[in-house]
C-alpha atoms as a PDB file:
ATOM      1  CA  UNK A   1       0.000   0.000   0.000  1.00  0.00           C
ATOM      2  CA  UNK A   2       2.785   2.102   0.881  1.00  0.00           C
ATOM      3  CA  UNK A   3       4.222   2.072  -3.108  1.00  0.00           C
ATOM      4  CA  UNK A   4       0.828   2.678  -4.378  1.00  0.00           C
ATOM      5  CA  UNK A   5       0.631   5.869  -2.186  1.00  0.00           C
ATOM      6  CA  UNK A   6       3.970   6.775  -3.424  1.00  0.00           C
ATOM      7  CA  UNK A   7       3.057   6.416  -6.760  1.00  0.00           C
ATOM      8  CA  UNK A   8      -0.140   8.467  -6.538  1.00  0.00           C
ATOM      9  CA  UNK A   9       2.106  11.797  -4.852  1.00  0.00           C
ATOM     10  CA  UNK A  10       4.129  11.995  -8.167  1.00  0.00           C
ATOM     11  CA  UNK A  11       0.826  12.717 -10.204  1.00  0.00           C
ATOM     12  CA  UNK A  12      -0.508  16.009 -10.694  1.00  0.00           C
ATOM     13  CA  UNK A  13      -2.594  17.444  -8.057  1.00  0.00           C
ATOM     14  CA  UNK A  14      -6.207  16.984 -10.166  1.00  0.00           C
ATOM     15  CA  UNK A  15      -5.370  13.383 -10.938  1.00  0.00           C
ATOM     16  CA  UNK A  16      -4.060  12.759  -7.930  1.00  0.00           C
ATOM     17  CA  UNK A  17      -6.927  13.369  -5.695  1.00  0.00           C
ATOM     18  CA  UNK A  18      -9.300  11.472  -8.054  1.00  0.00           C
ATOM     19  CA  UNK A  19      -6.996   8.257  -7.548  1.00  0.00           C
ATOM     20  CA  UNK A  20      -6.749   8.814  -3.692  1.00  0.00           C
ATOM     21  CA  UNK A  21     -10.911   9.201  -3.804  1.00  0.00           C
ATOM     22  CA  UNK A  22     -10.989   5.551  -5.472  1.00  0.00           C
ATOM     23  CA  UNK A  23      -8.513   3.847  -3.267  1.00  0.00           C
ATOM     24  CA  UNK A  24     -10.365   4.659  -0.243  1.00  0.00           C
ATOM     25  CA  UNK A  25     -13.607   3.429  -1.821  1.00  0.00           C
ATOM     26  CA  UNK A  26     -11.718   0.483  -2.737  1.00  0.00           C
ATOM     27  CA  UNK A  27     -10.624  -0.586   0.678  1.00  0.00           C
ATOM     28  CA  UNK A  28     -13.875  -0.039   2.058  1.00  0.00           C
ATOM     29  CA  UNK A  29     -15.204  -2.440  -0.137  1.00  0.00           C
ATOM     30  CA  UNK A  30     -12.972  -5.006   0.082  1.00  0.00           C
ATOM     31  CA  UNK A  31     -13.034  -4.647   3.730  1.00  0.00           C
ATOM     32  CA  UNK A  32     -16.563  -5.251   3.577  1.00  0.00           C
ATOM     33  CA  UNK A  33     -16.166  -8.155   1.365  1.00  0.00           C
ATOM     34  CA  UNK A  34     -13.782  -9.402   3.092  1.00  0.00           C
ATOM     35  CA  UNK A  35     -15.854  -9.402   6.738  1.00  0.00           C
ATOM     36  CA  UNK A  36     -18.613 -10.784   4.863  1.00  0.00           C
ATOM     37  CA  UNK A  37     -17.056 -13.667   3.577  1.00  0.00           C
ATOM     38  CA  UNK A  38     -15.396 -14.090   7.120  1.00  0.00           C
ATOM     39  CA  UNK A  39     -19.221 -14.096   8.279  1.00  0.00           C
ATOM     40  CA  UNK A  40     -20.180 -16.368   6.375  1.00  0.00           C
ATOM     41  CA  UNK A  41     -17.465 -19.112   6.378  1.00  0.00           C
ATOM     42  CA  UNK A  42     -17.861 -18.887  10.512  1.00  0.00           C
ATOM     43  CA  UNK A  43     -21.499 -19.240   9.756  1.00  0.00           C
ATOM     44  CA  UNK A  44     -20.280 -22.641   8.149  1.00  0.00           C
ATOM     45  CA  UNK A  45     -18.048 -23.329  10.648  1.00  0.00           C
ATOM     46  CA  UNK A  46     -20.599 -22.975  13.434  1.00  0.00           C
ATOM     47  CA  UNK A  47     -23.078 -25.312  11.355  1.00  0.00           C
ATOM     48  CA  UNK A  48     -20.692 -28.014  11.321  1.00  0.00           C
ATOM     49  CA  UNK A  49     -20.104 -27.638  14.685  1.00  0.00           C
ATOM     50  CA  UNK A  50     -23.856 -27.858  15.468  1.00  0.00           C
ATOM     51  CA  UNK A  51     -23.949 -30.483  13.306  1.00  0.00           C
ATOM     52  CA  UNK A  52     -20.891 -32.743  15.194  1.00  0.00           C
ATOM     53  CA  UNK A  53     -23.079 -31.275  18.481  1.00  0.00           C
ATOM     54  CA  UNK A  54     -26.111 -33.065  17.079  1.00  0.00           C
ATOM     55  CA  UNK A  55     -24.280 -36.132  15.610  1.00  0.00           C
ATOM     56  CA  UNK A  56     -22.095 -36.154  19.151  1.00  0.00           C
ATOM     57  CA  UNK A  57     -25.793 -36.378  21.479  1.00  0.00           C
ATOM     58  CA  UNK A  58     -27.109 -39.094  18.838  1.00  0.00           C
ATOM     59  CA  UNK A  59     -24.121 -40.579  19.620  1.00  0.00           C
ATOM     60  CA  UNK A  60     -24.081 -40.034  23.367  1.00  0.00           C
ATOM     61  CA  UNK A  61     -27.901 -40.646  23.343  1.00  0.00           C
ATOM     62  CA  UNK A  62     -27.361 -44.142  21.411  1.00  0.00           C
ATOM     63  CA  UNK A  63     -24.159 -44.955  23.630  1.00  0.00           C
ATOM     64  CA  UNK A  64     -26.898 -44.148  26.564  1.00  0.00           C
ATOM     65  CA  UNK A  65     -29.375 -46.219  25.369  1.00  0.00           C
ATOM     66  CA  UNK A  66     -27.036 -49.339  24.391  1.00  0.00           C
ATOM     67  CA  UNK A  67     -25.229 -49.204  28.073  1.00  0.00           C
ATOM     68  CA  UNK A  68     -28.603 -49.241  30.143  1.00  0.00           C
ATOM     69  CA  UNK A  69     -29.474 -52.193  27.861  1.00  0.00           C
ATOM     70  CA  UNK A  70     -26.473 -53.726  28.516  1.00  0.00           C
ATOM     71  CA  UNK A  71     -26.373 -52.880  32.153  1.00  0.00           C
ATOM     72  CA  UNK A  72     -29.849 -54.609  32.356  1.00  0.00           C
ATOM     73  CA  UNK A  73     -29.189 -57.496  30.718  1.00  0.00           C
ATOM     74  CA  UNK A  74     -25.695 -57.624  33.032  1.00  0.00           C
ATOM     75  CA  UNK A  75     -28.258 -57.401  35.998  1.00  0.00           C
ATOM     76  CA  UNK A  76     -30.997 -60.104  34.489  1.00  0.00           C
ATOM     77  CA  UNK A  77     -28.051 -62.306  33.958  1.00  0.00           C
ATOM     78  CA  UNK A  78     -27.266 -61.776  37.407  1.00  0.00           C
ATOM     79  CA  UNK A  79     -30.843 -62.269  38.731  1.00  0.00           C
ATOM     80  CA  UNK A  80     -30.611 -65.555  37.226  1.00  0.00           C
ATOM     81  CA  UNK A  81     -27.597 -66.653  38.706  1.00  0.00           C
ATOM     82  CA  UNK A  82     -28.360 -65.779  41.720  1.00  0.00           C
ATOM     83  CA  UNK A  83     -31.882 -67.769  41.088  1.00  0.00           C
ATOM     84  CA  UNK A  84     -29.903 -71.150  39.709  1.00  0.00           C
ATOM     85  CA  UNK A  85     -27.796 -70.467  42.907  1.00  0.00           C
ATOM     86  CA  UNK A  86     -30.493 -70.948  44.741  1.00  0.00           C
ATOM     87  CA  UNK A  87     -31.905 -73.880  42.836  1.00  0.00           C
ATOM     88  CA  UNK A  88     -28.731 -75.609  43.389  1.00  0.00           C
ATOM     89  CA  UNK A  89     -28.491 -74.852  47.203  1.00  0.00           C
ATOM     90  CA  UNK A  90     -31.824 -75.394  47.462  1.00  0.00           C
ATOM     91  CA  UNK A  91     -31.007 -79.273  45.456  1.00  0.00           C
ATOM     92  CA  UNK A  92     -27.983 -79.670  47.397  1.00  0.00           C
ATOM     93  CA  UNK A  93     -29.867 -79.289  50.874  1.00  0.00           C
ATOM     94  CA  UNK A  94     -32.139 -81.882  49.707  1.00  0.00           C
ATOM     95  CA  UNK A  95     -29.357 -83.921  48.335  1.00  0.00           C
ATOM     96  CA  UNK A  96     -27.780 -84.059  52.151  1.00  0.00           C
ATOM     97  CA  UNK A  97     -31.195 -84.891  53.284  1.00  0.00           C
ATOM     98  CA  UNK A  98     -31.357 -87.706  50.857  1.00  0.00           C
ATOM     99  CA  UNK A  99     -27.994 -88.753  51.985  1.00  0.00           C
ATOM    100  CA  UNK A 100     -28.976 -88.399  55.451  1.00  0.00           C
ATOM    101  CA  UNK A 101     -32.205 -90.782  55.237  1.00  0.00           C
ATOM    102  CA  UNK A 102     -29.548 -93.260  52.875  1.00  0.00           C
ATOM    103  CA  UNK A 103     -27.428 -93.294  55.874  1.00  0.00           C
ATOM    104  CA  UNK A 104     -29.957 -93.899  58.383  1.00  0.00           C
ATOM    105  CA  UNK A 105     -31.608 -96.749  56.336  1.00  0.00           C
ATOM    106  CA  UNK A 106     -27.942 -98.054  55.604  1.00  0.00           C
ATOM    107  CA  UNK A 107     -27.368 -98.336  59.282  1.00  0.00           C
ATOM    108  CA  UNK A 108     -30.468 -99.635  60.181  1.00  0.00           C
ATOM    109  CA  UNK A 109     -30.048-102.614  57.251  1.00  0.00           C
ATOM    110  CA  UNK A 110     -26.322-102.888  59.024  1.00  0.00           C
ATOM    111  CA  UNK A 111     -27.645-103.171  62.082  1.00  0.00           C
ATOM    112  CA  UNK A 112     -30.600-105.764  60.734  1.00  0.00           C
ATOM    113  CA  UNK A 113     -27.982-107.969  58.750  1.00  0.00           C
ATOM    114  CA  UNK A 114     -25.758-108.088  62.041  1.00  0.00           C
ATOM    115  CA  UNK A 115     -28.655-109.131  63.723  1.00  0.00           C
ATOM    116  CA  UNK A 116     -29.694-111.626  61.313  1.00  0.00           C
ATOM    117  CA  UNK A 117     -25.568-112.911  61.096  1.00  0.00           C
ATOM    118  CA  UNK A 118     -26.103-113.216  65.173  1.00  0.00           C
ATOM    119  CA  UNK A 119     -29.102-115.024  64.905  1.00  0.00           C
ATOM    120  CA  UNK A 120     -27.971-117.384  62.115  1.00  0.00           C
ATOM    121  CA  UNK A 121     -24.969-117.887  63.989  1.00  0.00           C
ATOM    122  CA  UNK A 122     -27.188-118.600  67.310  1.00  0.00           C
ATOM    123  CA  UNK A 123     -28.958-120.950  64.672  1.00  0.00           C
ATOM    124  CA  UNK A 124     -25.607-122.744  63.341  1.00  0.00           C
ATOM    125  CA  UNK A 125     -24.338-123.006  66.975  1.00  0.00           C
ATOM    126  CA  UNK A 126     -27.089-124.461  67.928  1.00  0.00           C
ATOM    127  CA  UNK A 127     -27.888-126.676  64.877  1.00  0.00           C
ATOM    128  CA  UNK A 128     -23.546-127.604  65.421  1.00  0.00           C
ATOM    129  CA  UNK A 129     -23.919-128.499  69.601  1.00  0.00           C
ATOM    130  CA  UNK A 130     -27.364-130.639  68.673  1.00  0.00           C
ATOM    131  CA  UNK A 131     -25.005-132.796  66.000  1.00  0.00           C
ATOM    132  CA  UNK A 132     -22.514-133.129  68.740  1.00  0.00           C
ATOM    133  CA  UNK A 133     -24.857-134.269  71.373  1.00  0.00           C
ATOM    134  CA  UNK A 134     -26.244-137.080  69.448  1.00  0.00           C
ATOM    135  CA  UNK A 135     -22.689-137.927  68.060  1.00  0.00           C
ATOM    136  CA  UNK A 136     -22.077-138.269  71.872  1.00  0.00           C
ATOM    137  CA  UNK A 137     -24.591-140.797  71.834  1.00  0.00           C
ATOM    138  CA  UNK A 138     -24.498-142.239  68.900  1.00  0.00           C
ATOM    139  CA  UNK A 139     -20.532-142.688  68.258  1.00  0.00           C
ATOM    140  CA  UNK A 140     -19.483-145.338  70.612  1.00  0.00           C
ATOM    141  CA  UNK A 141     -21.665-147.704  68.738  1.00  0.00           C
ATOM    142  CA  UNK A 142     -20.869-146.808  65.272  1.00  0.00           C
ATOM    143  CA  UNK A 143     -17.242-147.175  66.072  1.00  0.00           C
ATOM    144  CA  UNK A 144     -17.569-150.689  67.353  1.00  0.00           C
ATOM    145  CA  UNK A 145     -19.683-151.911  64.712  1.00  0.00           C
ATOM    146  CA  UNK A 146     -17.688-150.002  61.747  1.00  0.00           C
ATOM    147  CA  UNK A 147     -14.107-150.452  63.136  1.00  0.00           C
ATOM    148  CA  UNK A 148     -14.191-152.864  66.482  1.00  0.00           C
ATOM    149  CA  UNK A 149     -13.150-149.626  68.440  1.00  0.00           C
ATOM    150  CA  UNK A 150     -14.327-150.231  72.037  1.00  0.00           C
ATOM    151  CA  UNK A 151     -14.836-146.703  73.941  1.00  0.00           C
ATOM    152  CA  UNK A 152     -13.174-146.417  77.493  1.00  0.00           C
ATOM    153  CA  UNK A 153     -15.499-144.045  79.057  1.00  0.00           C
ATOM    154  CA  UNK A 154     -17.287-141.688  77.384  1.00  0.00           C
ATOM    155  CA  UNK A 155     -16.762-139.226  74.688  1.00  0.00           C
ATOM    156  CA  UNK A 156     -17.462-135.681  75.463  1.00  0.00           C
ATOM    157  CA  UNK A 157     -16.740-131.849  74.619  1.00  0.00           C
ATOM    158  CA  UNK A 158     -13.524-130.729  76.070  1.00  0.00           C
ATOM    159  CA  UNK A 159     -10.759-128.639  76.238  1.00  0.00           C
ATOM    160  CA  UNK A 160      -6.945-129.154  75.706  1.00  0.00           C
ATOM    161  CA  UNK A 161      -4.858-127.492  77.843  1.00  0.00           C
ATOM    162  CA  UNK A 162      -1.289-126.800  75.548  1.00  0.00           C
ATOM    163  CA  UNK A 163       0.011-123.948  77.752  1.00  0.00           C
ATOM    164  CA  UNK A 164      -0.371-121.246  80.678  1.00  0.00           C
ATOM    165  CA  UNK A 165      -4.238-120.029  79.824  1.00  0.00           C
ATOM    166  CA  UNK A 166      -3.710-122.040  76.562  1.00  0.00           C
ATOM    167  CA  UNK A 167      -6.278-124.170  75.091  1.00  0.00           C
ATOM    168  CA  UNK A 168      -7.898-125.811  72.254  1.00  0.00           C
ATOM    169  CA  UNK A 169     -11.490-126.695  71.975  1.00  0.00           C
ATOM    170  CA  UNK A 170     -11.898-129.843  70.542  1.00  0.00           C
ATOM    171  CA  UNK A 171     -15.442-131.283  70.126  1.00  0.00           C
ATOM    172  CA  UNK A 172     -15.273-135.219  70.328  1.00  0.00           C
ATOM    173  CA  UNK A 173     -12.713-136.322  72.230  1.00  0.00           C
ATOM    174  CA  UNK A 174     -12.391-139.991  74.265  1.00  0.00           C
ATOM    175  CA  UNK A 175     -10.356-142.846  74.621  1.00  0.00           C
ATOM    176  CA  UNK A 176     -10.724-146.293  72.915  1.00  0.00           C
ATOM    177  CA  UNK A 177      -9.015-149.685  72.357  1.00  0.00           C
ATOM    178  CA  UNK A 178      -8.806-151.772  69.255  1.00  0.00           C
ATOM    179  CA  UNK A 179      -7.155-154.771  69.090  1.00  0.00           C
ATOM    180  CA  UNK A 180      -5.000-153.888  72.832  1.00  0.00           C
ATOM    181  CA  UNK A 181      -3.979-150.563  71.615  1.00  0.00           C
ATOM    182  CA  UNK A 182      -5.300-147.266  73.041  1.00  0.00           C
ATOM    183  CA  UNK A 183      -5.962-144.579  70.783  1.00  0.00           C
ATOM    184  CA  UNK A 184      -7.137-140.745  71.435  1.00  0.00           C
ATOM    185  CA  UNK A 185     -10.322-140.180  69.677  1.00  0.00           C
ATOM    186  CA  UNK A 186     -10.207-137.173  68.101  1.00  0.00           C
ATOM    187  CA  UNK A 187     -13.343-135.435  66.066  1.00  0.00           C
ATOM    188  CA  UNK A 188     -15.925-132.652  65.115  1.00  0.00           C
ATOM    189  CA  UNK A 189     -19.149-131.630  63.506  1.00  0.00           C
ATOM    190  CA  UNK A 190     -20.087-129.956  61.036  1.00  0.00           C
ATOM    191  CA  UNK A 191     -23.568-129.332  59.972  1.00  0.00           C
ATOM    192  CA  UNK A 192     -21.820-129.039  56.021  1.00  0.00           C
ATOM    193  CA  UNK A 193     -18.537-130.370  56.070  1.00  0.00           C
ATOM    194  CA  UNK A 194     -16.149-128.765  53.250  1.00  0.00           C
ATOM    195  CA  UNK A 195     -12.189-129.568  52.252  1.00  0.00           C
ATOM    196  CA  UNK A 196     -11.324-126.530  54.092  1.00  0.00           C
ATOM    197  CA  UNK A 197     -12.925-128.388  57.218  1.00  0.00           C
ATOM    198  CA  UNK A 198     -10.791-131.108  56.926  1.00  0.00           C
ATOM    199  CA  UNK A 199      -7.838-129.067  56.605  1.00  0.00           C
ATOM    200  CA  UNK A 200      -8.194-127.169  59.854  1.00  0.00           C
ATOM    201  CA  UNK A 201      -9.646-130.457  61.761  1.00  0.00           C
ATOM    202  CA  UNK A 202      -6.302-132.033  60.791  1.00  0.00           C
ATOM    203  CA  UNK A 203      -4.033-128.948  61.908  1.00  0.00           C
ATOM    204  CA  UNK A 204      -6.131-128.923  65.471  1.00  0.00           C
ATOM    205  CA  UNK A 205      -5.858-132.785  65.462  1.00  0.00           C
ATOM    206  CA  UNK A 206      -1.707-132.571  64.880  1.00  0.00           C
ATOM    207  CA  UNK A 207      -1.771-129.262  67.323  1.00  0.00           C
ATOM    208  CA  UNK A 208      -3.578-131.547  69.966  1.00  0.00           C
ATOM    209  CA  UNK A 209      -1.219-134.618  69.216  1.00  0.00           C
ATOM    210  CA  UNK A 210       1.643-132.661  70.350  1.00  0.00           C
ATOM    211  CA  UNK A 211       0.643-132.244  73.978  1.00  0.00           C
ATOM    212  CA  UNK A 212      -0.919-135.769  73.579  1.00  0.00           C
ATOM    213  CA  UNK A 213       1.473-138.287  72.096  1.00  0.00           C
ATOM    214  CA  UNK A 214      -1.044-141.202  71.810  1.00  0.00           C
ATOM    215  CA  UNK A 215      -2.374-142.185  68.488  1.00  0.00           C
ATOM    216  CA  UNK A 216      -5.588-140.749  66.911  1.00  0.00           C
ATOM    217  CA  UNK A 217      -8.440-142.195  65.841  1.00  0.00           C
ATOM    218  CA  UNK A 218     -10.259-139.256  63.646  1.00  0.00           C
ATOM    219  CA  UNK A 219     -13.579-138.404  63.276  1.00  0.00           C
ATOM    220  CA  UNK A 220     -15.845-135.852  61.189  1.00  0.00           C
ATOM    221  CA  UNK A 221     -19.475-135.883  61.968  1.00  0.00           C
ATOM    222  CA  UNK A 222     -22.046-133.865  60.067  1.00  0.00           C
ATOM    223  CA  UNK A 223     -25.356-133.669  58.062  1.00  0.00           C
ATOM    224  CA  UNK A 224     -23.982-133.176  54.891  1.00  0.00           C
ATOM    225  CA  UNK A 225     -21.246-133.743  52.263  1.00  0.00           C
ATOM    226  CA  UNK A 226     -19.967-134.120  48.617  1.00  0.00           C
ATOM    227  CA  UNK A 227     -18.469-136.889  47.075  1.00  0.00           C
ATOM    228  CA  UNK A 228     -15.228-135.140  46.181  1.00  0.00           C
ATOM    229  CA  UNK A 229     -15.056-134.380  49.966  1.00  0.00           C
ATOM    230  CA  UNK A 230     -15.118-137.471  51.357  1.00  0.00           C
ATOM    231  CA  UNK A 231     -12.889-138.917  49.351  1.00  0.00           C
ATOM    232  CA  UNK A 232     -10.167-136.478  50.601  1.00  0.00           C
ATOM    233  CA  UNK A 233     -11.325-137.119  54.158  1.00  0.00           C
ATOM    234  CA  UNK A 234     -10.467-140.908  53.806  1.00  0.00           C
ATOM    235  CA  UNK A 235      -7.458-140.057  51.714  1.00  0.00           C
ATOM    236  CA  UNK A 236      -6.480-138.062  54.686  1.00  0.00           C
ATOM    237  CA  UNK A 237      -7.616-141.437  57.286  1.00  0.00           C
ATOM    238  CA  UNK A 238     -10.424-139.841  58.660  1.00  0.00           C
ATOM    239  CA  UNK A 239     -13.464-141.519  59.193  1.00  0.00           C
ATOM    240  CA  UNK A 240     -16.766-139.647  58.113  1.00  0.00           C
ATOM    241  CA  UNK A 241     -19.821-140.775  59.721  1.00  0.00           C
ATOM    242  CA  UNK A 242     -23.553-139.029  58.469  1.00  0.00           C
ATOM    243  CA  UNK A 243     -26.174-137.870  60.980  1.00  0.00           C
ATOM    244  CA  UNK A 244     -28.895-140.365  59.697  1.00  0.00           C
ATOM    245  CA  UNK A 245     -26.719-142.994  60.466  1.00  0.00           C
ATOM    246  CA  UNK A 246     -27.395-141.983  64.651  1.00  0.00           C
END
C-alpha cells in the first residue's frame, strides 16, 4: 500500500486526488467483502459444529441407550444366577437330606444284617452243639460196629490245655481200644462239612497230638457232604460218619 501511495504523490494534483478518492472506496469495499465472507465461512463453521453437536448427542444418546441395555441385561443375567444359585443350594440341601435318610436306612439294614448274622450264627451253633450231642450218643456204637473200636469211658466236649491259659477246643474227644492198643479219639461236627474243614480239623488234630502223644483215631461228623469231599477225608484217614446214620 505504501508504493501505491507513493506512486499516486508523483501525479498532478487533479489526478491525484481522483486516484486517492478511489482507493479509499476500494478498501472499504474489500473490507466489507472481506468481513462478509469471514461471516459467512464462521457461519459454516458454526453449522458443522452444530452439526458434530447433534451427531455427538445421537451418539451419546445411542451410547446411553445401548449401556442401560447392557447394564440390564448384566443385571438379568445376574438375577438368574443368583436364582440357579439358589436352585442348586436349594437341590444340594435336599441332596444331604437324601444322603442323610440313605445313611440312616444303611445303618439300620447294618444293624438288621448283624442281627440276622447273630441269629444265624445262634442258629448254626445251635444246629452244630445238637449234631454233637447225638454224636455223643451215637458214636461209641458206630465205632464198634464199623471199626471194632471199644470206647473207654465216654466221649465228650472238652478242652486241651497246651500252655499257661492255653487251650484248644476240641469237640469229640475220648479214649478207645482196638485190638489192645489205646488210641485218642479225636473229632468234630459240622452241619456241612467242606475240604477246608478237613484241613483245619487235621491242623487242630496234629496241634492236639503234640501235647498228647497217643495215636488218633479221627472223626468228622455232620449232616452233609460231597463226594469229592469225602474222598479227601479218607485219603487223609479220617473216618466220616452221616447224621442219619445216629
Amino acid at each position: 500500500m505504501i508504493r501505491y501511495l507513493e506512486a499516486i504523490e508523483t501525479l498532478p494534483p487533479e489526478i491525484k486526488l481522483s486516484l486517492i478518492k478511489a482507493f479509499e472506496l476500494f478498501k472499504e469495499e474489500i473490507a466489507e467483502t472481506v468481513k462478509r465472507s469471514d461471516f459467512e465461512e464462521l457461519k459454516a463453521v458454526v453449522r458443522e459444529l452444530a452439526e458434530a453437536q447433534k451427531r455427538t448427542e445421537e451418539s451419546l444418546e445411542s451410547f446411553k441407550k445401548t449401556t442401560e441395555e447392557n447394564f440390564n441385561r448384566v443385571w438379568m443375567a445376574i438375577d438368574e444366577l443368583a436364582e440357579a444359585q439358589k436352585r442348586t443350594e436349594q437341590r444340594v440341601e435336599e441332596l444331604a437330606e437324601a444322603q442323610k435318610r440313605t445313611e440312616e436306612e444303611l445303618r439300620t439294614l447294618i444293624k438288621g444284617q448283624k442281627e440276622i448274622r447273630q441269629e444265624l450264627g445262634g442258629l448254626s451253633h445251635t444246629v452244630g452243639y445238637r449234631l454233637e450231642d447225638e454224636s455223643y450218643k451215637a458214636l461209641p456204637e458206630l465205632l464198634r460196629q464199623e471199626m471194632g473200636l471199644e470206647i473207654k469211658g465216654r466221649l465228650k466236649r472238652d478242652f486241651v490245655e497246651i500252655g499257661e491259659d492255653r487251650y484248644i477246643e476240641v469237640n469229640i474227644i475220648g479214649e478207645g481200644t482196638l485190638n489192645g492198643r489205646v488210641y485218642l479219639i479225636v473229632g468234630e461236627a459240622k452241619t456241612q462239612l467242606k475240604k477246608r474243614d478237613i484241613d483245619e480239623f487235621i491242623k487242630r488234630a496234629d496241634e492236639i497230638k503234640r501235647y498228647i502223644p497217643k495215636e488218633q483215631m479221627r472223626v468228622l461228623v455232620t449232616y452233609h457232604a460231597s463226594p469229592p469231599v469225602l474222598r479227601y477225608a479218607k485219603d487223609k484217614g479220617i473216618k466220616v460218619f452221616f447224621s442219619y446214620e445216629f
